[in-house]
PDB file of N, CA and C in Angstrom:
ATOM      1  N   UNK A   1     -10.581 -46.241 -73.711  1.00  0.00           N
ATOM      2  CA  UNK A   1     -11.131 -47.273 -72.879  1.00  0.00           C
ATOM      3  C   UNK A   1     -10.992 -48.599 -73.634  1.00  0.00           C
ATOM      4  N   UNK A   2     -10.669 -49.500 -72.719  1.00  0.00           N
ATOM      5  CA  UNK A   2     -10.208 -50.866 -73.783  1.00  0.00           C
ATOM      6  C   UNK A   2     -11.139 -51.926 -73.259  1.00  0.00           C
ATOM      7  N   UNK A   3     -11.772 -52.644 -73.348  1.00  0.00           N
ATOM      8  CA  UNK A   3     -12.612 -53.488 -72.890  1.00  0.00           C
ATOM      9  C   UNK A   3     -11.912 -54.765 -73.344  1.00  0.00           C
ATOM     10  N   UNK A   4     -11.449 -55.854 -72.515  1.00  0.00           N
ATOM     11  CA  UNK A   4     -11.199 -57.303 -72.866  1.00  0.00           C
ATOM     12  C   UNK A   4     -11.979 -58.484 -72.999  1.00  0.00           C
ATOM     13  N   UNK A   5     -11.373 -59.235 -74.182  1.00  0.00           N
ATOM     14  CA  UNK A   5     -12.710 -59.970 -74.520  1.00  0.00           C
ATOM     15  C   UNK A   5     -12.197 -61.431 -74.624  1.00  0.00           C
ATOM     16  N   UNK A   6     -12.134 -62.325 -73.749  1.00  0.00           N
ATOM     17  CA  UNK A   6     -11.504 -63.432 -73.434  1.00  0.00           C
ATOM     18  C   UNK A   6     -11.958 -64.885 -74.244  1.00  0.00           C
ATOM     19  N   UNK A   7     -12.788 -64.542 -74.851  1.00  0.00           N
ATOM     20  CA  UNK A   7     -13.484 -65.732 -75.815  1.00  0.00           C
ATOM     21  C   UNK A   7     -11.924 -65.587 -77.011  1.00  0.00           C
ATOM     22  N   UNK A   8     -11.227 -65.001 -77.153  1.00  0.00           N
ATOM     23  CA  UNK A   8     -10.219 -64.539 -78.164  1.00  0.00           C
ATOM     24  C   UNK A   8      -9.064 -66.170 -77.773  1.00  0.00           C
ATOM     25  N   UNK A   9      -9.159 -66.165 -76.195  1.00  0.00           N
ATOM     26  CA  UNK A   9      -8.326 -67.642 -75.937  1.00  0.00           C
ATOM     27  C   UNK A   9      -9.156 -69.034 -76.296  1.00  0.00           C
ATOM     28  N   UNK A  10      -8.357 -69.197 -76.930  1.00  0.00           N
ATOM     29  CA  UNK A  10      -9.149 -70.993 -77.360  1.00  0.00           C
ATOM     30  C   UNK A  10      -8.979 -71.764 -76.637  1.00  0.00           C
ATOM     31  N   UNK A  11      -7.917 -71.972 -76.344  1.00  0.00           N
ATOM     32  CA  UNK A  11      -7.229 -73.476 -75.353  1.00  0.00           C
ATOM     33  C   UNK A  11      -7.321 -73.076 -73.959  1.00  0.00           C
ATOM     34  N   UNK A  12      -8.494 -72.782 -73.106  1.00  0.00           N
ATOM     35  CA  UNK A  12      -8.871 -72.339 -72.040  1.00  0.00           C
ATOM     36  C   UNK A  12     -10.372 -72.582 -72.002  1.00  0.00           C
ATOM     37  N   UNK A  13     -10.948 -72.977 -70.796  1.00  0.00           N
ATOM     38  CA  UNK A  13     -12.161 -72.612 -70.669  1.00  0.00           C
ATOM     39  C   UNK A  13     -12.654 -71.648 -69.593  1.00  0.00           C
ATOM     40  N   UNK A  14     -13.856 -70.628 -69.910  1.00  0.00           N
ATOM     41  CA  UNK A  14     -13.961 -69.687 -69.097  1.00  0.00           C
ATOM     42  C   UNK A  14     -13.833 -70.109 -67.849  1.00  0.00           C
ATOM     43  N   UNK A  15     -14.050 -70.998 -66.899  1.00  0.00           N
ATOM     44  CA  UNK A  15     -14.248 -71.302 -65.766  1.00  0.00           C
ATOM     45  C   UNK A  15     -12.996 -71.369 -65.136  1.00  0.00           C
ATOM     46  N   UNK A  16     -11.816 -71.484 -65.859  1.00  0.00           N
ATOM     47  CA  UNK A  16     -10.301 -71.401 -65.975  1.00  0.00           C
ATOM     48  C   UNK A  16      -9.589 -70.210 -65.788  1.00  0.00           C
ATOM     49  N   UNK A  17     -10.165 -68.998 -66.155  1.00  0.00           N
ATOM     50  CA  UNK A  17      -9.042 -67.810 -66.287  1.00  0.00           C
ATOM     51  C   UNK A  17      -9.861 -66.529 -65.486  1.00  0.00           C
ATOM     52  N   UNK A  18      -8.684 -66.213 -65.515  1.00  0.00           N
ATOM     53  CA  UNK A  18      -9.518 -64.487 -64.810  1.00  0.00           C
ATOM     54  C   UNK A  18      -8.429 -63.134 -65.188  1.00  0.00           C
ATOM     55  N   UNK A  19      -9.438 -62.021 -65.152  1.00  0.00           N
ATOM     56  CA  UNK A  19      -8.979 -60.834 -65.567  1.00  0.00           C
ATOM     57  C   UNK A  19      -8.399 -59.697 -64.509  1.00  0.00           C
ATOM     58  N   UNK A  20      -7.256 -59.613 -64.151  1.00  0.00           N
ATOM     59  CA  UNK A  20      -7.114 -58.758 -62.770  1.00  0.00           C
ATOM     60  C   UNK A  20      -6.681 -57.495 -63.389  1.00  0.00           C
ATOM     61  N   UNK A  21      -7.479 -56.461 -63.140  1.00  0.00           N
ATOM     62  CA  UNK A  21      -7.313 -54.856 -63.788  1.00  0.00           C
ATOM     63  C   UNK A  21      -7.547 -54.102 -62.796  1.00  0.00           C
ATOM     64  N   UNK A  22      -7.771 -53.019 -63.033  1.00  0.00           N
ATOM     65  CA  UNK A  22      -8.117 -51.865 -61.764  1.00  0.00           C
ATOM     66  C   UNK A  22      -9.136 -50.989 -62.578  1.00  0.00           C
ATOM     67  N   UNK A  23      -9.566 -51.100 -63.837  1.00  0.00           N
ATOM     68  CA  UNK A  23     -10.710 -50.819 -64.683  1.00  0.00           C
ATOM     69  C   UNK A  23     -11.601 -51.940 -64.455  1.00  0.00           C
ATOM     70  N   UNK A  24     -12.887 -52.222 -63.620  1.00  0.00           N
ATOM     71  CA  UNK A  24     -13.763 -53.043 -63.525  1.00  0.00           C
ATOM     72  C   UNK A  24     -14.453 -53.253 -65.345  1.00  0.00           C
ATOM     73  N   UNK A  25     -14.400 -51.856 -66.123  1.00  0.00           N
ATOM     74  CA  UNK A  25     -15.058 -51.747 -67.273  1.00  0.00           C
ATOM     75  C   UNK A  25     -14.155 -52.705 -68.276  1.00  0.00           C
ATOM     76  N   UNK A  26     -12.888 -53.295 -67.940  1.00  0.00           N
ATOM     77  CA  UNK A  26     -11.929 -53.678 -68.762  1.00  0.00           C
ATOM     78  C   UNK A  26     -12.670 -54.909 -68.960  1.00  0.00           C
ATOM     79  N   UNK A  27     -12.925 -56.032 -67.934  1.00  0.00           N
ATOM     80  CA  UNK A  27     -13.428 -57.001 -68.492  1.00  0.00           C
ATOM     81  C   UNK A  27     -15.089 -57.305 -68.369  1.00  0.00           C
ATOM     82  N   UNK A  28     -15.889 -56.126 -68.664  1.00  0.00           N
ATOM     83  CA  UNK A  28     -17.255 -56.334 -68.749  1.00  0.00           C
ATOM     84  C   UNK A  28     -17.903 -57.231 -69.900  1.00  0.00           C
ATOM     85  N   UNK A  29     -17.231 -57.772 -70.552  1.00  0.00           N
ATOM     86  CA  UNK A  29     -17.764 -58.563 -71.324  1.00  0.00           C
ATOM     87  C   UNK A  29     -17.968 -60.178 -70.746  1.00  0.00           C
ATOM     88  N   UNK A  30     -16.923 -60.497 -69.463  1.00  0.00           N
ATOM     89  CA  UNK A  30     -17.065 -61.274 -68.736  1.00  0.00           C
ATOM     90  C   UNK A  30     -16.655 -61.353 -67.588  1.00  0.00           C
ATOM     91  N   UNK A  31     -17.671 -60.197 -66.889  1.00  0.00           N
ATOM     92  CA  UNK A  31     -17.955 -59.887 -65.356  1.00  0.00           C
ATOM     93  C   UNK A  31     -17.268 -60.606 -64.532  1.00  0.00           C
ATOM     94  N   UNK A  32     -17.719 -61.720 -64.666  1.00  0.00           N
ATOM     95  CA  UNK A  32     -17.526 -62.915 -63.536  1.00  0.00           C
ATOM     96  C   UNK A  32     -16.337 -63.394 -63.187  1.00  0.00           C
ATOM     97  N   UNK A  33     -15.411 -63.497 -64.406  1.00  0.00           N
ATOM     98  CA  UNK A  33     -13.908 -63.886 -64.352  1.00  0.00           C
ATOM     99  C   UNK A  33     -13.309 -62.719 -64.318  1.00  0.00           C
ATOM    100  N   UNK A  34     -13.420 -61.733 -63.769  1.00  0.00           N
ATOM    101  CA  UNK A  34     -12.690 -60.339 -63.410  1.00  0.00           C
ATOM    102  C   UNK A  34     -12.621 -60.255 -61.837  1.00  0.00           C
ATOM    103  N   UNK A  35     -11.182 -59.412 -61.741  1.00  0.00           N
ATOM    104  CA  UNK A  35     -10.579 -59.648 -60.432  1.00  0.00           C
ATOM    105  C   UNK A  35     -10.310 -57.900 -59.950  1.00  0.00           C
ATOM    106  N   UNK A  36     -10.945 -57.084 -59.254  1.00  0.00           N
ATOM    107  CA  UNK A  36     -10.960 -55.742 -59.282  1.00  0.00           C
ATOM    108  C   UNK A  36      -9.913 -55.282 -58.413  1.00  0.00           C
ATOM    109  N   UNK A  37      -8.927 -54.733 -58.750  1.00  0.00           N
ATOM    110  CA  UNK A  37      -7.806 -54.238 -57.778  1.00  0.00           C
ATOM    111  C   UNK A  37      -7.834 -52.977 -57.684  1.00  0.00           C
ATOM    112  N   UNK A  38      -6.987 -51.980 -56.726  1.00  0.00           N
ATOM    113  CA  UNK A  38      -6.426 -51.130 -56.624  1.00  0.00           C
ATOM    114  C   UNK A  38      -5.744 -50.305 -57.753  1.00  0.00           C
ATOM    115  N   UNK A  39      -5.516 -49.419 -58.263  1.00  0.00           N
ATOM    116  CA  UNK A  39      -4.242 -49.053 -59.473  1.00  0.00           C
ATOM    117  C   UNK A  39      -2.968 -48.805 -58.313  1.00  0.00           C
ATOM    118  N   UNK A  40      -2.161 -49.286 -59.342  1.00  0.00           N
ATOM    119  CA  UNK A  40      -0.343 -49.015 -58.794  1.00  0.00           C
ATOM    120  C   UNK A  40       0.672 -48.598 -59.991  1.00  0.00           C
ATOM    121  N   UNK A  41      -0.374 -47.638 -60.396  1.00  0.00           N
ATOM    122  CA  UNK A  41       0.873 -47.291 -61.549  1.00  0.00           C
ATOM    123  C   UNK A  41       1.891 -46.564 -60.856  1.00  0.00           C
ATOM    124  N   UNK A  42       3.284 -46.734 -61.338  1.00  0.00           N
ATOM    125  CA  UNK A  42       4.321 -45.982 -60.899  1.00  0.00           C
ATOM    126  C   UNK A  42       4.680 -46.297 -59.634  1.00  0.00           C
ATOM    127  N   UNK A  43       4.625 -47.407 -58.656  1.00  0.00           N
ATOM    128  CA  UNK A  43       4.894 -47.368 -57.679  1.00  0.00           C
ATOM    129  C   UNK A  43       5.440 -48.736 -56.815  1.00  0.00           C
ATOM    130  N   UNK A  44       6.986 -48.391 -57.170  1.00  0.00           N
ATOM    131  CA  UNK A  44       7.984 -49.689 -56.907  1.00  0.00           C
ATOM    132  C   UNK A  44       7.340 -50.441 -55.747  1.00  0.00           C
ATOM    133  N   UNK A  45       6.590 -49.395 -54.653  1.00  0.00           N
ATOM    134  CA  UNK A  45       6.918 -49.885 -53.332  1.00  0.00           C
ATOM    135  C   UNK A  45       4.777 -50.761 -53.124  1.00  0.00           C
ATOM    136  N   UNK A  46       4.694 -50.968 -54.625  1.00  0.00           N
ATOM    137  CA  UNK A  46       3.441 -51.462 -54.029  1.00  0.00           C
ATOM    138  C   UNK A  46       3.025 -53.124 -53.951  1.00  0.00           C
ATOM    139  N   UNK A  47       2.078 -53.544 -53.311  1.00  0.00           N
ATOM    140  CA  UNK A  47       2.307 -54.529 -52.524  1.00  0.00           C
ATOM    141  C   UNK A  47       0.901 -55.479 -53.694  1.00  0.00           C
ATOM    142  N   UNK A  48       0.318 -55.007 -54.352  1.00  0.00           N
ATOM    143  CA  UNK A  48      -1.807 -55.422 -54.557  1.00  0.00           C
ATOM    144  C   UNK A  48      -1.423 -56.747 -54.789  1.00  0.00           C
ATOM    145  N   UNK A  49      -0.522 -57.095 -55.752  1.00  0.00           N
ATOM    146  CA  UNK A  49      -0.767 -58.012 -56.031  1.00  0.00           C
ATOM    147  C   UNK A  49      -0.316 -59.418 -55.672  1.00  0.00           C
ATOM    148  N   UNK A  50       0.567 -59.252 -54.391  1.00  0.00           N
ATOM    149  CA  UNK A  50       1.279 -59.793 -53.722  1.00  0.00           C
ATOM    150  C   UNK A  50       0.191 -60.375 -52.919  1.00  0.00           C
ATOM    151  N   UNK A  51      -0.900 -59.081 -52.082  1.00  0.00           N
ATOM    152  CA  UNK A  51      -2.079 -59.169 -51.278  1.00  0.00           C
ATOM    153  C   UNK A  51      -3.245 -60.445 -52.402  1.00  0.00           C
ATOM    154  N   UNK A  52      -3.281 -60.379 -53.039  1.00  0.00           N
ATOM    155  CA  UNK A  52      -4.222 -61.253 -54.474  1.00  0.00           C
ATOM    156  C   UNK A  52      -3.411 -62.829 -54.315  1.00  0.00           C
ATOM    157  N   UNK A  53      -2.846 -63.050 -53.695  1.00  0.00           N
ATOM    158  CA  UNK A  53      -2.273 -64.511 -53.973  1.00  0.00           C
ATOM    159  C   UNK A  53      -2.909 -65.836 -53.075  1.00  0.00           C
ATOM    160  N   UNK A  54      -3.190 -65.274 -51.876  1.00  0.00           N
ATOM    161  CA  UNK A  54      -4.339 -66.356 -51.205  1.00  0.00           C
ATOM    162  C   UNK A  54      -5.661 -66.331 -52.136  1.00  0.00           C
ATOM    163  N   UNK A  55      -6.019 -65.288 -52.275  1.00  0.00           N
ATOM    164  CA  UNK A  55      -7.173 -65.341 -53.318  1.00  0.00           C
ATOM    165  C   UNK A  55      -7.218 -66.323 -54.364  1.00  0.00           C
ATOM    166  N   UNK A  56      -5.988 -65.861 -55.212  1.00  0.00           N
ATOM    167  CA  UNK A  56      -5.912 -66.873 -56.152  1.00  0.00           C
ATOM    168  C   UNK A  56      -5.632 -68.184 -55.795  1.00  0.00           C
ATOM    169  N   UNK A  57      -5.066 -68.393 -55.002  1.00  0.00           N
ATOM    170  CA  UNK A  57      -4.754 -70.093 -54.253  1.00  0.00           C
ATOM    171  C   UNK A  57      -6.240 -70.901 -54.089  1.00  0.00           C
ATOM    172  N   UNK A  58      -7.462 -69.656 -53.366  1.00  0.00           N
ATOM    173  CA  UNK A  58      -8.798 -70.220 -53.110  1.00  0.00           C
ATOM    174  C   UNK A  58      -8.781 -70.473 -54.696  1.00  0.00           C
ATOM    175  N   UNK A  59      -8.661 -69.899 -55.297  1.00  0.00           N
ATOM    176  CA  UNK A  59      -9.437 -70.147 -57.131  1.00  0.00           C
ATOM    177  C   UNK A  59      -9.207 -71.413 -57.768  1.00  0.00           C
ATOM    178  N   UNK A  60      -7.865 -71.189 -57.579  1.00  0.00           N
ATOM    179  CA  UNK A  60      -7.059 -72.464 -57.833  1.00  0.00           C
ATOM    180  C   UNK A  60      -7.812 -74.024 -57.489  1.00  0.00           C
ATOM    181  N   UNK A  61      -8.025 -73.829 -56.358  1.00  0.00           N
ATOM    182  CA  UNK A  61      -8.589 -75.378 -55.697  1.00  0.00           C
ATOM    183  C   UNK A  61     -10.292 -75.494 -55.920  1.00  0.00           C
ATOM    184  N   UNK A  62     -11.154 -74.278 -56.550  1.00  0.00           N
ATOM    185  CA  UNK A  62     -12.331 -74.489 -57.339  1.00  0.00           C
ATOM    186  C   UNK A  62     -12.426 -75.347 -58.507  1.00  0.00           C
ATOM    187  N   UNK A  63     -13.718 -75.390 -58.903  1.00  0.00           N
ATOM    188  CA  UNK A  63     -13.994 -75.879 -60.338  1.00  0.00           C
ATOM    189  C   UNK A  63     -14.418 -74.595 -60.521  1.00  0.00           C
ATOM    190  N   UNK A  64     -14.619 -73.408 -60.889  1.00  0.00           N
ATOM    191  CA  UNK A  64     -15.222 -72.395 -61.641  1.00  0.00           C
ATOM    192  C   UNK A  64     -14.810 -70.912 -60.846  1.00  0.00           C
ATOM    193  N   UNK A  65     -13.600 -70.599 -61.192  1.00  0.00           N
ATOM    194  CA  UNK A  65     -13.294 -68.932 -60.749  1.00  0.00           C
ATOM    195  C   UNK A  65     -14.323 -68.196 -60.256  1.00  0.00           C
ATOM    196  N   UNK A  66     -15.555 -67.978 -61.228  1.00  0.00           N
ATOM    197  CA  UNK A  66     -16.593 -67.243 -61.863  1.00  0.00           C
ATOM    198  C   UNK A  66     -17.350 -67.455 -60.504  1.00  0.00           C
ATOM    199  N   UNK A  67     -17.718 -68.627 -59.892  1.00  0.00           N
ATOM    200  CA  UNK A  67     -18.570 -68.840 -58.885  1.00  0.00           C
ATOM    201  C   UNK A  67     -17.799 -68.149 -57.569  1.00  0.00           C
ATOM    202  N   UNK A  68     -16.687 -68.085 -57.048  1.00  0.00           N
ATOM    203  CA  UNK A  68     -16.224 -67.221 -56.262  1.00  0.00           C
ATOM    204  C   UNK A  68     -16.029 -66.039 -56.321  1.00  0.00           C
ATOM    205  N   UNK A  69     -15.762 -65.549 -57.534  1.00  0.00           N
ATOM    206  CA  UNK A  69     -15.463 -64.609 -57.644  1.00  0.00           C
ATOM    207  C   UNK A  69     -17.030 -63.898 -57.687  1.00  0.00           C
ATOM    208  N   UNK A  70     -18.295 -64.215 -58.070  1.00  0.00           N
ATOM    209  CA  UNK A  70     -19.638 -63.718 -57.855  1.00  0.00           C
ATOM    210  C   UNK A  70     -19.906 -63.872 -56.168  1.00  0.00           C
ATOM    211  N   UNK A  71     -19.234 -64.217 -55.837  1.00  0.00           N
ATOM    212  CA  UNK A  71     -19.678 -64.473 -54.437  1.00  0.00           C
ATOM    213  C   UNK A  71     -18.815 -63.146 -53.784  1.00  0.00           C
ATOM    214  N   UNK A  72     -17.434 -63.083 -53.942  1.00  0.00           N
ATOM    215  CA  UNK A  72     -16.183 -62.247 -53.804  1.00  0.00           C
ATOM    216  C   UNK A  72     -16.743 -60.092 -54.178  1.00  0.00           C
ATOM    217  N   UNK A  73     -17.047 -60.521 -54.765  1.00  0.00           N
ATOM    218  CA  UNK A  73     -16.978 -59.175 -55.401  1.00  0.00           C
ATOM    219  C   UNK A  73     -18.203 -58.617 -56.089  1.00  0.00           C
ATOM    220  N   UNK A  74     -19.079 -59.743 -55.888  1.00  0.00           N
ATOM    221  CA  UNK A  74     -20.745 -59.110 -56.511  1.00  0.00           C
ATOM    222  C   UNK A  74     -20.885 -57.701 -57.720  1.00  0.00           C
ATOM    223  N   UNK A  75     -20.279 -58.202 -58.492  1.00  0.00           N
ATOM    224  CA  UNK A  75     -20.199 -57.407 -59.723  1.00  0.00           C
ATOM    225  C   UNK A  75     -21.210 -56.784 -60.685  1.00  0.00           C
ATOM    226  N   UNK A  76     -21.883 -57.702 -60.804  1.00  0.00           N
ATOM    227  CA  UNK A  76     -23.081 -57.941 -61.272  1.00  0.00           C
ATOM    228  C   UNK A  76     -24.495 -56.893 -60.858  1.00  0.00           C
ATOM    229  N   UNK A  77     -24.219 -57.430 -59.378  1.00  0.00           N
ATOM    230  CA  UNK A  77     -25.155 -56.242 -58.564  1.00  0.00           C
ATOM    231  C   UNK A  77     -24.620 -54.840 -58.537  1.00  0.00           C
ATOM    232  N   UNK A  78     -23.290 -54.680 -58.518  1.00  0.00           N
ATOM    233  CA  UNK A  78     -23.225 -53.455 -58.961  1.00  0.00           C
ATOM    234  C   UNK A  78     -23.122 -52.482 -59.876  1.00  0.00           C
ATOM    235  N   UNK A  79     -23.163 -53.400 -60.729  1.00  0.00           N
ATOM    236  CA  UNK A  79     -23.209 -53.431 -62.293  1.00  0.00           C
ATOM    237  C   UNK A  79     -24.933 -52.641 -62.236  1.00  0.00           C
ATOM    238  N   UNK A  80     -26.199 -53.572 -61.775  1.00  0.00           N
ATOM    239  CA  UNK A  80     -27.022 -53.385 -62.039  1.00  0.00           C
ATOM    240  C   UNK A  80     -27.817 -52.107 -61.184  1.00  0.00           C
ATOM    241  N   UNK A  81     -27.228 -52.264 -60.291  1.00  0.00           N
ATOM    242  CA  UNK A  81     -27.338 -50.648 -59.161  1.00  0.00           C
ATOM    243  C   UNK A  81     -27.488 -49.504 -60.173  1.00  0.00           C
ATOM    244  N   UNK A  82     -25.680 -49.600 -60.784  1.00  0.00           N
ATOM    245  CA  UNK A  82     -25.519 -48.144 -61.734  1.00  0.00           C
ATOM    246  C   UNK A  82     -26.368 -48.515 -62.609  1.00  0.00           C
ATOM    247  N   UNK A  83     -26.946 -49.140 -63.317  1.00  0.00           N
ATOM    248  CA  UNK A  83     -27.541 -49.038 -64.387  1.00  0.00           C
ATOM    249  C   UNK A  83     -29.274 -48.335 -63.997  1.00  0.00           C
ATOM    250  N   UNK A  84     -29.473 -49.109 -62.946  1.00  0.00           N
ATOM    251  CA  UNK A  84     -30.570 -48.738 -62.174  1.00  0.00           C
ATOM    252  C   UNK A  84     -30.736 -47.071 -62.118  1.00  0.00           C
ATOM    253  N   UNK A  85     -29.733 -46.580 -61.357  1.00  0.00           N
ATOM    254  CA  UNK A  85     -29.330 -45.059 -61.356  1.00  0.00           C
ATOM    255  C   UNK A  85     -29.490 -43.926 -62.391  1.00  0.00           C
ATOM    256  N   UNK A  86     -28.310 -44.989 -63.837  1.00  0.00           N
ATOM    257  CA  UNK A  86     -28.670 -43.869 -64.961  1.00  0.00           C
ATOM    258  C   UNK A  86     -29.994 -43.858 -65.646  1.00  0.00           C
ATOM    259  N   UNK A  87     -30.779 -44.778 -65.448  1.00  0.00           N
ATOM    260  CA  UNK A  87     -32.035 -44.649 -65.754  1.00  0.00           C
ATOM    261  C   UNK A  87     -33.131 -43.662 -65.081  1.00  0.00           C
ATOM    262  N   UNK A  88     -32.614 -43.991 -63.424  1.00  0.00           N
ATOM    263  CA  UNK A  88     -33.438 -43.247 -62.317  1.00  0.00           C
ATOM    264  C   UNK A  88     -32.815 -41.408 -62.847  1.00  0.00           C
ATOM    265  N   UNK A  89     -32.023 -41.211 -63.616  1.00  0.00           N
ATOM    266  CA  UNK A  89     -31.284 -39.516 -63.540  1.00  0.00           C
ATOM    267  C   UNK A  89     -31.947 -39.389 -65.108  1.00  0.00           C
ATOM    268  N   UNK A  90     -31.796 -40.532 -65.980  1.00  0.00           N
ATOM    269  CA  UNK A  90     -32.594 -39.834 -67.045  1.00  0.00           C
ATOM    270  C   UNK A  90     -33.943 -39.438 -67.248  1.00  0.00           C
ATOM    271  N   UNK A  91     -34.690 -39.822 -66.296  1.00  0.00           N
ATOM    272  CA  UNK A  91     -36.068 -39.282 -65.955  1.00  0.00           C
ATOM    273  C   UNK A  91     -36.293 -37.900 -66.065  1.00  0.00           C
TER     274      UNK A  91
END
């Protein structure tokens, strides 16, 4: 499991970049600038990221990825659901 950790770019500011994976766990270190896709390994005939380009066009014309993308994909809350859960099963 590889977790990405984007503070590693200097000449960027977070509000600037985003992480598009198909492991939501890849960029949990900064939720917000993560972009959750489909997996397409192995498969000439696939389209995801082609489908991701209006998206990114909205991003583009923001000041802060992070604020759409919390709006987009509520990560956070589901972040806190499961956490909610493994607590509710370790009982």
């Amino acid at each position: 499991m590889y977790i990405k950790d984007l503070r590693i770019i200097q000449n960027r500011e977070m509000c600037d970049v985003v992480i598009v994976d198909n492991a939501v766990y890849s960029f949990g270190f900064q939720l917000d600038n993560g972009i959750p896709i489909i997996p397409y390994y192995d498969d000439p005939e696939d389209e995801e990221l082609y489908h991701l380009i209006p998206y990114l066009e909205i991003l583009a014309e923001g000041d802060d990825v992070r604020i759409k993308n919390k709006e987009a994909f509520q990560l956070r809350e589901m972040a806190k659901e499961n956490t909610d859960e493994i607590e509710y099963f370790k009982k």
